[in-house]
PDB file of N, CA and C in Angstrom:
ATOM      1  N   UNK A   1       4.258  20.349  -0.798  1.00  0.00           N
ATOM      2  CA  UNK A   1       4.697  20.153  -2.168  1.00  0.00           C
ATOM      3  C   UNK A   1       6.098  19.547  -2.257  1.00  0.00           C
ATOM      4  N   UNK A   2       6.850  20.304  -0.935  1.00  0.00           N
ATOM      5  CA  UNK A   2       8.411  19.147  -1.258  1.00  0.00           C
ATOM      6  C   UNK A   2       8.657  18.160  -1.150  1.00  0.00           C
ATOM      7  N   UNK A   3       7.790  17.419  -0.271  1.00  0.00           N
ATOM      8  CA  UNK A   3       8.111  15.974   0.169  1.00  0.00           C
ATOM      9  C   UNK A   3       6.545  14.760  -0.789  1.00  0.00           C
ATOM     10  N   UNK A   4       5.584  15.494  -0.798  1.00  0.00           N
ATOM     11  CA  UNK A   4       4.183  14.904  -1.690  1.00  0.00           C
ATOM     12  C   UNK A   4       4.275  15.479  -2.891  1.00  0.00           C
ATOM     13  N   UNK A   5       4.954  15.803  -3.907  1.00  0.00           N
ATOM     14  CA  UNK A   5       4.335  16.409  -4.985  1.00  0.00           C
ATOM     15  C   UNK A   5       3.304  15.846  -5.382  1.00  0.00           C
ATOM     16  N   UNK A   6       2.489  16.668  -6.641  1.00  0.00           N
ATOM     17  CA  UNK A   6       1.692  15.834  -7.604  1.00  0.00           C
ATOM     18  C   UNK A   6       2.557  15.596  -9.114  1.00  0.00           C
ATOM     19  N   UNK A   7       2.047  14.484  -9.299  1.00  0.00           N
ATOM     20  CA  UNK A   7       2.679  14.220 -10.644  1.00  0.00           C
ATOM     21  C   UNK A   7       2.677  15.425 -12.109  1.00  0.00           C
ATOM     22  N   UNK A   8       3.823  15.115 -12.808  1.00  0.00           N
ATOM     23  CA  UNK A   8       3.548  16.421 -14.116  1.00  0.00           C
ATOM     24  C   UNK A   8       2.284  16.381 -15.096  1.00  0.00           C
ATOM     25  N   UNK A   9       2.201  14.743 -14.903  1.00  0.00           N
ATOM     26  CA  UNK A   9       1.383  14.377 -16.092  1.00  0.00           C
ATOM     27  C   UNK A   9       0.521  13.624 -15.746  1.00  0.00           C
ATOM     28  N   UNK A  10       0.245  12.432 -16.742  1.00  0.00           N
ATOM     29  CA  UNK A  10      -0.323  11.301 -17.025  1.00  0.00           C
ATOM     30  C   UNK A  10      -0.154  10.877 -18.098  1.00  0.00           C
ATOM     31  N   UNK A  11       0.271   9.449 -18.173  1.00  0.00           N
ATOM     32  CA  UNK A  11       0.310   8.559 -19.797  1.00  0.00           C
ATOM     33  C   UNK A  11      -1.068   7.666 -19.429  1.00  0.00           C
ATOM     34  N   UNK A  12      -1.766   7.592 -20.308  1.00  0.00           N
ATOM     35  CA  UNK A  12      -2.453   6.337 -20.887  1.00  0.00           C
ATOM     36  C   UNK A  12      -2.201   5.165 -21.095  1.00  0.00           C
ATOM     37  N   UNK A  13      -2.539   3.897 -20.067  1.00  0.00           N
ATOM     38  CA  UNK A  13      -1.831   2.817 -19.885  1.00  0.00           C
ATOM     39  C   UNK A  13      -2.900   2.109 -20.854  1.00  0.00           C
ATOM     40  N   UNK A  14      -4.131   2.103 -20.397  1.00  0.00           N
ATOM     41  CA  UNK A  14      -5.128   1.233 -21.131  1.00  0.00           C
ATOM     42  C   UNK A  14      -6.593   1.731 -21.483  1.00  0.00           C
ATOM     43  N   UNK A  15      -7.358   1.172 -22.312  1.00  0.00           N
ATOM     44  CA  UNK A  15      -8.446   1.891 -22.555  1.00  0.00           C
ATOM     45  C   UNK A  15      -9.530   0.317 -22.994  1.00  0.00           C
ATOM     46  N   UNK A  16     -10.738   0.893 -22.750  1.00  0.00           N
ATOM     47  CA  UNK A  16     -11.314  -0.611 -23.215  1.00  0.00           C
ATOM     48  C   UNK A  16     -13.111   0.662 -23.386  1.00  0.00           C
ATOM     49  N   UNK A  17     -14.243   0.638 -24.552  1.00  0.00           N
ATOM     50  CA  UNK A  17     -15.260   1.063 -24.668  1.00  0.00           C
ATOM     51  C   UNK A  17     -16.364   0.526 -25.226  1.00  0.00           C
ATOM     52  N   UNK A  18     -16.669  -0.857 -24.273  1.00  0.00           N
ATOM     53  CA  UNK A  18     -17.410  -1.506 -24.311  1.00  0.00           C
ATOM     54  C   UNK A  18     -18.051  -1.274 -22.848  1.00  0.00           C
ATOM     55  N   UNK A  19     -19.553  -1.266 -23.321  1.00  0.00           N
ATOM     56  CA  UNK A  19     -20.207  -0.845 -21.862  1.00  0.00           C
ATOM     57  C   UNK A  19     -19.774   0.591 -21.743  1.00  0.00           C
ATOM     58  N   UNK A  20     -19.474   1.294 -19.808  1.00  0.00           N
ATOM     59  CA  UNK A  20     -18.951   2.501 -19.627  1.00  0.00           C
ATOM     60  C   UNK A  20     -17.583   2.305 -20.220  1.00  0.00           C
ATOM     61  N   UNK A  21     -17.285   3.211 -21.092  1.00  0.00           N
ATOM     62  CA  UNK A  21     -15.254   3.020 -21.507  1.00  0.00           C
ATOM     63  C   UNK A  21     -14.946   3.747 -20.230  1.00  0.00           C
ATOM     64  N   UNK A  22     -13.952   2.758 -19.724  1.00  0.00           N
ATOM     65  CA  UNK A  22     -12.733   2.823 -18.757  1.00  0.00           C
ATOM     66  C   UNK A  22     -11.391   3.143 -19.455  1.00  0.00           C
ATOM     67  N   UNK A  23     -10.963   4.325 -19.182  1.00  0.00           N
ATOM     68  CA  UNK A  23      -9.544   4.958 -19.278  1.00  0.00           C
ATOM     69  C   UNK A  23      -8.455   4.500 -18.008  1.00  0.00           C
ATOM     70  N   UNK A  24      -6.899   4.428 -18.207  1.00  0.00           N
ATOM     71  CA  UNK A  24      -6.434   4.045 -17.183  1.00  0.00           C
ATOM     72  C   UNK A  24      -5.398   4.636 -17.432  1.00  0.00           C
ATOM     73  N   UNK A  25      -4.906   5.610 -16.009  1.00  0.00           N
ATOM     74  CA  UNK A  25      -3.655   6.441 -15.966  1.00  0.00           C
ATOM     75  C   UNK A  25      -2.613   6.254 -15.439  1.00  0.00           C
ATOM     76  N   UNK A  26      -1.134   6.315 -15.797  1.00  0.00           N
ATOM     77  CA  UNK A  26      -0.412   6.445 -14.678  1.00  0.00           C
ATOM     78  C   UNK A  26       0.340   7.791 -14.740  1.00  0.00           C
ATOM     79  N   UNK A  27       0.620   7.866 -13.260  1.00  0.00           N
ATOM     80  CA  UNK A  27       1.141   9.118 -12.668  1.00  0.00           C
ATOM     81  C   UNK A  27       2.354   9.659 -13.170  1.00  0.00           C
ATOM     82  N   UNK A  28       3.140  10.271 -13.764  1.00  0.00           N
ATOM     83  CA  UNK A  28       4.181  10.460 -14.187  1.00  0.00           C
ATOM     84  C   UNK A  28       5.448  11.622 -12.932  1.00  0.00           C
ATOM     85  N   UNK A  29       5.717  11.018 -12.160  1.00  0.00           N
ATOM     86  CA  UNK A  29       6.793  11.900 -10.945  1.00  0.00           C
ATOM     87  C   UNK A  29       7.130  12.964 -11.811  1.00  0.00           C
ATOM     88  N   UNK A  30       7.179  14.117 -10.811  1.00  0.00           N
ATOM     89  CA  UNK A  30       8.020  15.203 -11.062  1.00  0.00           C
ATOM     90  C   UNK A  30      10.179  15.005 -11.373  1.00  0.00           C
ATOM     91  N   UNK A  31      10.301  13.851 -10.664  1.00  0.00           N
ATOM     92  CA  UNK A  31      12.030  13.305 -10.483  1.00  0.00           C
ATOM     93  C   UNK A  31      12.089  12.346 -10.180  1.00  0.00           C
ATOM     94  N   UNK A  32      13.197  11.720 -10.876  1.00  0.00           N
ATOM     95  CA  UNK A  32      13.424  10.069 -10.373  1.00  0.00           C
ATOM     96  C   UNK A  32      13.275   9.996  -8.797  1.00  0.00           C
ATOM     97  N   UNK A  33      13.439  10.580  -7.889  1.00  0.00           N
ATOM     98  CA  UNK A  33      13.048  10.384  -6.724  1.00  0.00           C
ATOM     99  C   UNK A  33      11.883  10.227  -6.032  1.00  0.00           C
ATOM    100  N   UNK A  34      10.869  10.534  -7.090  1.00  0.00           N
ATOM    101  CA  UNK A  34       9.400  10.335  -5.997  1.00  0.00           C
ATOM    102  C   UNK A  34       8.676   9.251  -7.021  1.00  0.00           C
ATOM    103  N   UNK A  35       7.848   8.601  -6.779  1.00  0.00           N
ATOM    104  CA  UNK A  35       6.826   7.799  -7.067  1.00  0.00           C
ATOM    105  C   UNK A  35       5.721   7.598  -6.652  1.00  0.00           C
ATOM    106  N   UNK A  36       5.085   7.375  -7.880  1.00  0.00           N
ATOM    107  CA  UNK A  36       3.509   7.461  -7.345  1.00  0.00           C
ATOM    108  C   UNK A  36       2.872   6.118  -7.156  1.00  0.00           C
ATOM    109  N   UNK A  37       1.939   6.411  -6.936  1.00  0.00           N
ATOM    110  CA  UNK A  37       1.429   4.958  -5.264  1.00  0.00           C
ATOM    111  C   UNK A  37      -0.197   4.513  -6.600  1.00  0.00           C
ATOM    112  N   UNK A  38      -0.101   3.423  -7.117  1.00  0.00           N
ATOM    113  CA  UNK A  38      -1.108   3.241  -8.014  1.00  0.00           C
ATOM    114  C   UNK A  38      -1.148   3.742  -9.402  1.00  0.00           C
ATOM    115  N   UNK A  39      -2.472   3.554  -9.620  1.00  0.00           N
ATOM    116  CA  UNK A  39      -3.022   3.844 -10.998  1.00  0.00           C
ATOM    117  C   UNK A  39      -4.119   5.138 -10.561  1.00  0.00           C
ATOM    118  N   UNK A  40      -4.728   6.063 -12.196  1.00  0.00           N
ATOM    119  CA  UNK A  40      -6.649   6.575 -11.873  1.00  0.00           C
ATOM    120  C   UNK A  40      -7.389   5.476 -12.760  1.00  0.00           C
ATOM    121  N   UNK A  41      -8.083   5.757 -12.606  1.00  0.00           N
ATOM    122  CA  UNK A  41      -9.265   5.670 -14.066  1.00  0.00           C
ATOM    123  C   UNK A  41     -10.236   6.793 -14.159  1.00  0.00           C
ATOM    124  N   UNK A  42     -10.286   6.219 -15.584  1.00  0.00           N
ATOM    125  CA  UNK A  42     -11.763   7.474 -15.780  1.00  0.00           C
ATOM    126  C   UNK A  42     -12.704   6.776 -16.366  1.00  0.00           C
ATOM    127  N   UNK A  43     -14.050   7.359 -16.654  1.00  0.00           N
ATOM    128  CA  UNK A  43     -14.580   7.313 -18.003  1.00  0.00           C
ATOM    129  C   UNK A  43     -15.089   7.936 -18.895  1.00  0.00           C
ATOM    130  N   UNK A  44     -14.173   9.160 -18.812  1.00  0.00           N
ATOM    131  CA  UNK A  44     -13.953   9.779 -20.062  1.00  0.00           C
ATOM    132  C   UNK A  44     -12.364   9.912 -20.440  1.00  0.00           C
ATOM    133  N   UNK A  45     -11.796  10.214 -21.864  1.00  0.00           N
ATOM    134  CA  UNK A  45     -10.956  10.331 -22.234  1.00  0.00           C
ATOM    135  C   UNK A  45     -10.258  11.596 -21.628  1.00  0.00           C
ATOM    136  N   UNK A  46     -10.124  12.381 -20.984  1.00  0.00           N
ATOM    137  CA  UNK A  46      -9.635  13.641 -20.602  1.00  0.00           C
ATOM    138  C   UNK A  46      -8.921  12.910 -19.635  1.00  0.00           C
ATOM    139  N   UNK A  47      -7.664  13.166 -19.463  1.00  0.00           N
ATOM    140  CA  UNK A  47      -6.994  12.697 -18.184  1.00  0.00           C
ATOM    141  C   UNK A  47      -7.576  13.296 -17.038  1.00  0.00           C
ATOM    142  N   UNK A  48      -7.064  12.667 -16.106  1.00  0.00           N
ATOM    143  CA  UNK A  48      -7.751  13.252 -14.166  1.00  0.00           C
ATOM    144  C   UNK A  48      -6.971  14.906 -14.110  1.00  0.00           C
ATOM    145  N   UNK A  49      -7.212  14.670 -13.036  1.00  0.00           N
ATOM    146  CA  UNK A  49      -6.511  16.436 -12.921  1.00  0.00           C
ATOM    147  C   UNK A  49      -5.326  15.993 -12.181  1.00  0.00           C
ATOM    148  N   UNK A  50      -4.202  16.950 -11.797  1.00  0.00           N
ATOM    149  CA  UNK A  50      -3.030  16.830 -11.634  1.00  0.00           C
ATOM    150  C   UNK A  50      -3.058  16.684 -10.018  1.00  0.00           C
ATOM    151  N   UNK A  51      -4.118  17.202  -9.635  1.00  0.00           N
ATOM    152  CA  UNK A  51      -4.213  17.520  -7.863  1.00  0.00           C
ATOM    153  C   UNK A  51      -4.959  16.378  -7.863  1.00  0.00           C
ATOM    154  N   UNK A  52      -5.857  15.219  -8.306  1.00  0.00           N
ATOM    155  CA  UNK A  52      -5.866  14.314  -7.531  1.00  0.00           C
ATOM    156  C   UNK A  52      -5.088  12.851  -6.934  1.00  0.00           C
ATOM    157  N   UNK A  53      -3.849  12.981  -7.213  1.00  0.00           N
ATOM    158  CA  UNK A  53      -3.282  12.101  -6.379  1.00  0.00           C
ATOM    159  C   UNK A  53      -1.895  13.606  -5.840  1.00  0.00           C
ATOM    160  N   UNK A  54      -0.935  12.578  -5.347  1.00  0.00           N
ATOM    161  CA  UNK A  54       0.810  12.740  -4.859  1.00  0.00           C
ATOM    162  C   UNK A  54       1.585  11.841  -5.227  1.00  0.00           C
ATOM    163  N   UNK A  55       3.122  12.308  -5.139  1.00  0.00           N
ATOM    164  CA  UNK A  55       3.951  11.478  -5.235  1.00  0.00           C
ATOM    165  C   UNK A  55       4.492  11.547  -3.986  1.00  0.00           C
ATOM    166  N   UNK A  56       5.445  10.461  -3.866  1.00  0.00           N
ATOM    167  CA  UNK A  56       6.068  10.135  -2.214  1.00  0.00           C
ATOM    168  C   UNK A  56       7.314  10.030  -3.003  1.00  0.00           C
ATOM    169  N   UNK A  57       8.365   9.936  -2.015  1.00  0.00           N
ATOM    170  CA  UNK A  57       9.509   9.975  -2.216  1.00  0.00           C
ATOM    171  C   UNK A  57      10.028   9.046  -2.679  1.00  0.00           C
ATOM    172  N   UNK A  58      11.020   7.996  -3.177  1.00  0.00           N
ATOM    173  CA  UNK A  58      10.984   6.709  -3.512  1.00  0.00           C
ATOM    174  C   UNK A  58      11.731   6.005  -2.269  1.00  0.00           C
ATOM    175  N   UNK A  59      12.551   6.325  -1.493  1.00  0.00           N
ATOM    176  CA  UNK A  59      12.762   5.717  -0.471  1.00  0.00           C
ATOM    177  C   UNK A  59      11.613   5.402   0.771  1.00  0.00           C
ATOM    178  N   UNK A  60      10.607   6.129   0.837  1.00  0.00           N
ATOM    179  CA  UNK A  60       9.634   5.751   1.609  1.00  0.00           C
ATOM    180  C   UNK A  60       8.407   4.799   0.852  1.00  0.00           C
ATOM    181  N   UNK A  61       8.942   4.196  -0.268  1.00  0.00           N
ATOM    182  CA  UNK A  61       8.083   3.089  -0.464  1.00  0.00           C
ATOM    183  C   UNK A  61       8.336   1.696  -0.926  1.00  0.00           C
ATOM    184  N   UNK A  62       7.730   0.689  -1.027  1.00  0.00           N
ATOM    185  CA  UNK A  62       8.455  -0.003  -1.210  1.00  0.00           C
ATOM    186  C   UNK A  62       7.733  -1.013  -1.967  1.00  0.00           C
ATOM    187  N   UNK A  63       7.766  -2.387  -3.049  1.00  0.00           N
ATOM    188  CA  UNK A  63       7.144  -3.065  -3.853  1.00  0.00           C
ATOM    189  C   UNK A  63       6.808  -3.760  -3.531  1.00  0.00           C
ATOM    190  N   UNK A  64       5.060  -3.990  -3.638  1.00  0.00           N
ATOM    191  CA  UNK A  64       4.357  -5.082  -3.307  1.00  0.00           C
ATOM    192  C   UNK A  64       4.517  -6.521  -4.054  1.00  0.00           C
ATOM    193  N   UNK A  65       4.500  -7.514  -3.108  1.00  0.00           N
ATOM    194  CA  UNK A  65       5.542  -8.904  -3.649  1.00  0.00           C
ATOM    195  C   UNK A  65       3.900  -9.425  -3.988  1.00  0.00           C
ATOM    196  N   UNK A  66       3.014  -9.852  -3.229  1.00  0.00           N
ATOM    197  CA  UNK A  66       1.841 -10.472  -3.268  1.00  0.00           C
ATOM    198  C   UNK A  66       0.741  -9.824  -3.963  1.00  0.00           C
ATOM    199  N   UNK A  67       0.968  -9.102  -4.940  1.00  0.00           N
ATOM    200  CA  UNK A  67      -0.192  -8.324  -5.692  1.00  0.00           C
ATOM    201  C   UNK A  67      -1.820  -9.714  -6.400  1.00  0.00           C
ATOM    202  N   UNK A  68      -2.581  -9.472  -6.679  1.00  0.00           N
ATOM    203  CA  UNK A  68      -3.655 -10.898  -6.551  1.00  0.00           C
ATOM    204  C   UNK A  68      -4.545 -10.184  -7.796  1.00  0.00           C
ATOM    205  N   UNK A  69      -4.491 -10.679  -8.295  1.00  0.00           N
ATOM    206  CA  UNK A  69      -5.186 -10.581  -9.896  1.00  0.00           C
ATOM    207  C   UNK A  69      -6.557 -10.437  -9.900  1.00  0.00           C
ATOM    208  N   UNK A  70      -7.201  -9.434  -9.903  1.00  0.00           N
ATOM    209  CA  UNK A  70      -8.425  -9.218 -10.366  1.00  0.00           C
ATOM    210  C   UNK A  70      -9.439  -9.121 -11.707  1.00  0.00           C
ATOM    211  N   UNK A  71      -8.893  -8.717 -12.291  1.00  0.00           N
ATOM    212  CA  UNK A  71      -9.747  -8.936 -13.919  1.00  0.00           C
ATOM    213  C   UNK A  71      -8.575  -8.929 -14.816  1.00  0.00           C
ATOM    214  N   UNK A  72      -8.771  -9.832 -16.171  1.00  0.00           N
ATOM    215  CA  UNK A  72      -7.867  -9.548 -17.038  1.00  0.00           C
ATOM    216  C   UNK A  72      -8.767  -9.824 -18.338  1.00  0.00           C
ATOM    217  N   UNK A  73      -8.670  -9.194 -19.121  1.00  0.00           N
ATOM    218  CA  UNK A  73      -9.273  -8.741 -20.442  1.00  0.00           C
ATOM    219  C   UNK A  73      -8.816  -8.089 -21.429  1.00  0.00           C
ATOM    220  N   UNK A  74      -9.220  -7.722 -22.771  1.00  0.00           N
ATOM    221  CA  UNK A  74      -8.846  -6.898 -23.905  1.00  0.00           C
ATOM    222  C   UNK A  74      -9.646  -5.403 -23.919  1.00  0.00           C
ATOM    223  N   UNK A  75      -8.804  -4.709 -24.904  1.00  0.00           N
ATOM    224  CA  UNK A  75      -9.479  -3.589 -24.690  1.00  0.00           C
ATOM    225  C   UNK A  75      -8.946  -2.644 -25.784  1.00  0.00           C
ATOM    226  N   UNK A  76      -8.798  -1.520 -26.587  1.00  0.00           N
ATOM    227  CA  UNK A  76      -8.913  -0.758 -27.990  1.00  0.00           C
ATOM    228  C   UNK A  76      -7.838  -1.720 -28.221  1.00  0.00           C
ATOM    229  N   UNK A  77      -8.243  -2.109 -29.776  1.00  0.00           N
ATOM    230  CA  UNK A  77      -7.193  -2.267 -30.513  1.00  0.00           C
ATOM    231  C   UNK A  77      -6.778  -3.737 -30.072  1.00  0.00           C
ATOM    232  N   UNK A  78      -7.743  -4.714 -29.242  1.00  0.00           N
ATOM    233  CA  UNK A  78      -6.882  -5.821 -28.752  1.00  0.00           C
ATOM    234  C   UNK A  78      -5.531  -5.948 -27.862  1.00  0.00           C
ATOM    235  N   UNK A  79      -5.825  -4.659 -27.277  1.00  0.00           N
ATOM    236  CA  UNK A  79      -4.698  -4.112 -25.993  1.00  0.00           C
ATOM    237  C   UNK A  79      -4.769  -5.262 -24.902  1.00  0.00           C
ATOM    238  N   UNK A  80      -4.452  -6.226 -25.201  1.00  0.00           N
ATOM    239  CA  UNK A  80      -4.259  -7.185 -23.120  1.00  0.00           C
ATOM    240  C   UNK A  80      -3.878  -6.204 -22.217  1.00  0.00           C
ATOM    241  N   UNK A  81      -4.586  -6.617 -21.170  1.00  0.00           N
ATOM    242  CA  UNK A  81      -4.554  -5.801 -19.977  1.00  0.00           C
ATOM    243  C   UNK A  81      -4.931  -6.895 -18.546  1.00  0.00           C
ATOM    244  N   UNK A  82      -3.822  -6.874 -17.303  1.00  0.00           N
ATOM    245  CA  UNK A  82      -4.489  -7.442 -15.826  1.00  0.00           C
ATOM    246  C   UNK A  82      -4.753  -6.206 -15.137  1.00  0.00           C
ATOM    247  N   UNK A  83      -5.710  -6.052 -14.208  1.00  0.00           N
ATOM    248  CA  UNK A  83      -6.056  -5.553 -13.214  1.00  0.00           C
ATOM    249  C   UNK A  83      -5.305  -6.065 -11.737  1.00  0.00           C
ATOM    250  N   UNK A  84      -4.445  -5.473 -11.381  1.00  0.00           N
ATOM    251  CA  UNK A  84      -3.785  -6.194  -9.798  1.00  0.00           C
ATOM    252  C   UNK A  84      -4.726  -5.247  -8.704  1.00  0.00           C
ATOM    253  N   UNK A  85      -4.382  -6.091  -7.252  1.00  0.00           N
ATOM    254  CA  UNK A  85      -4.522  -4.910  -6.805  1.00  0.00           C
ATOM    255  C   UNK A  85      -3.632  -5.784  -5.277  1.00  0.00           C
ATOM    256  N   UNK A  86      -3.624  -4.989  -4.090  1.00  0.00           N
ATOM    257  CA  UNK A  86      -2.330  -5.595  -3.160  1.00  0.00           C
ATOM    258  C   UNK A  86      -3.488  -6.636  -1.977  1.00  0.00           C
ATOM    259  N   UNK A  87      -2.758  -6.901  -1.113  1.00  0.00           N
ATOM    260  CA  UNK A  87      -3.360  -7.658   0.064  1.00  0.00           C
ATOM    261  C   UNK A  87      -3.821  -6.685   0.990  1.00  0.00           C
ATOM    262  N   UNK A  88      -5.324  -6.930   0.677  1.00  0.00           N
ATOM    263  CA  UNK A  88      -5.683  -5.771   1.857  1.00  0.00           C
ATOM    264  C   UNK A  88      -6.049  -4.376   1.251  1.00  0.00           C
ATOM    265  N   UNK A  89      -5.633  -4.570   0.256  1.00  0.00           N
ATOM    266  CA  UNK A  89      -5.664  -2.825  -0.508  1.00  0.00           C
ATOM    267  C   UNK A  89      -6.605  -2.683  -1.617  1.00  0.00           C
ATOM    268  N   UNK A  90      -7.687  -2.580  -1.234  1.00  0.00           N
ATOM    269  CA  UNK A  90      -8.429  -2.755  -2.183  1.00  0.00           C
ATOM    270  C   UNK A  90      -8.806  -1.356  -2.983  1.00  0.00           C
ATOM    271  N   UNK A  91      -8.133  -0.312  -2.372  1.00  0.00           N
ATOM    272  CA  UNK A  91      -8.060   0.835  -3.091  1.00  0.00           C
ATOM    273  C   UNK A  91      -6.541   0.981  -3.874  1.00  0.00           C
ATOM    274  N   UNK A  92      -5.999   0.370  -3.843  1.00  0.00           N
ATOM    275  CA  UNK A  92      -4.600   0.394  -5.072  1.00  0.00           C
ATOM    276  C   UNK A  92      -5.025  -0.227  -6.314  1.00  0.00           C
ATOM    277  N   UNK A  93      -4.562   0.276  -6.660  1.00  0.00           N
ATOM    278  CA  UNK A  93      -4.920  -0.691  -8.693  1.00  0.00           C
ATOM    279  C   UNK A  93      -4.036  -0.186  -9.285  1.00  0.00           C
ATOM    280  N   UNK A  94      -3.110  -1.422 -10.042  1.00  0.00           N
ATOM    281  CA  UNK A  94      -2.085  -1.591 -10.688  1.00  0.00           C
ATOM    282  C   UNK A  94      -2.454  -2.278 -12.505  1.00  0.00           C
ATOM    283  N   UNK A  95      -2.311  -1.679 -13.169  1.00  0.00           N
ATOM    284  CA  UNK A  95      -2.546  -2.154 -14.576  1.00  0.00           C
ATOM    285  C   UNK A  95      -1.905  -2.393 -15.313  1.00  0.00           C
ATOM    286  N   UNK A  96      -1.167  -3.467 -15.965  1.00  0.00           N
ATOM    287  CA  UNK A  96      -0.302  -3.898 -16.867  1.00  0.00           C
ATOM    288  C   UNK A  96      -0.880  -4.825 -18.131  1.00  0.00           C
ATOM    289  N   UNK A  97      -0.419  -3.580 -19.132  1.00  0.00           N
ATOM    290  CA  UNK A  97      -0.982  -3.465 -20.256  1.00  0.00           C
ATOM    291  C   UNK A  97       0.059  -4.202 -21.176  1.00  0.00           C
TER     292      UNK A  97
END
């Protein structure tokens, strides 16, 4: 727990409910010192639970320069939204809403 926490929360980055609705979370750190590594999704509105990810410390990580665009679309309300994700990482997903 001292060095991985899990995050306190989750904010709601994006939402789109066409087809399955896709929810999209980000992690909210316990302290400016840790950060969390990605995005969740859901598809339901209930946020994820608090135990499925961690945070890392912020000195042990560092910002991906080459992130590569995977989907970009609208979603409630005419929300723009890209889907990133890194080189090689096809389990990271980054969402900017």
């Amino acid at each position: 727990e001292a060095f991985f926490p899990h995050p306190v929360r989750f904010r709601k980055v994006w939402q789109q409910h066409v087809g399955t609705p896709v929810h999209v979370w980000e992690p909210i750190p316990p302290a400016p010192e840790f950060v969390a590594l990605g995005m969740l999704s859901t598809v339901g509105e209930a946020a994820p639970s608090l135990q499925e990810v961690r945070c890392v410390p912020r000195p042990w990580a560092s910002r991906l320069e080459d992130l590569e665009a995977i989907w970009s679309g609208v979603g409630v309300e005419h929300v723009p939204a890209s889907f990133w994700t890194g080189p090689g990482s096809a389990a990271l997903l980054h969402v900017t809403a």
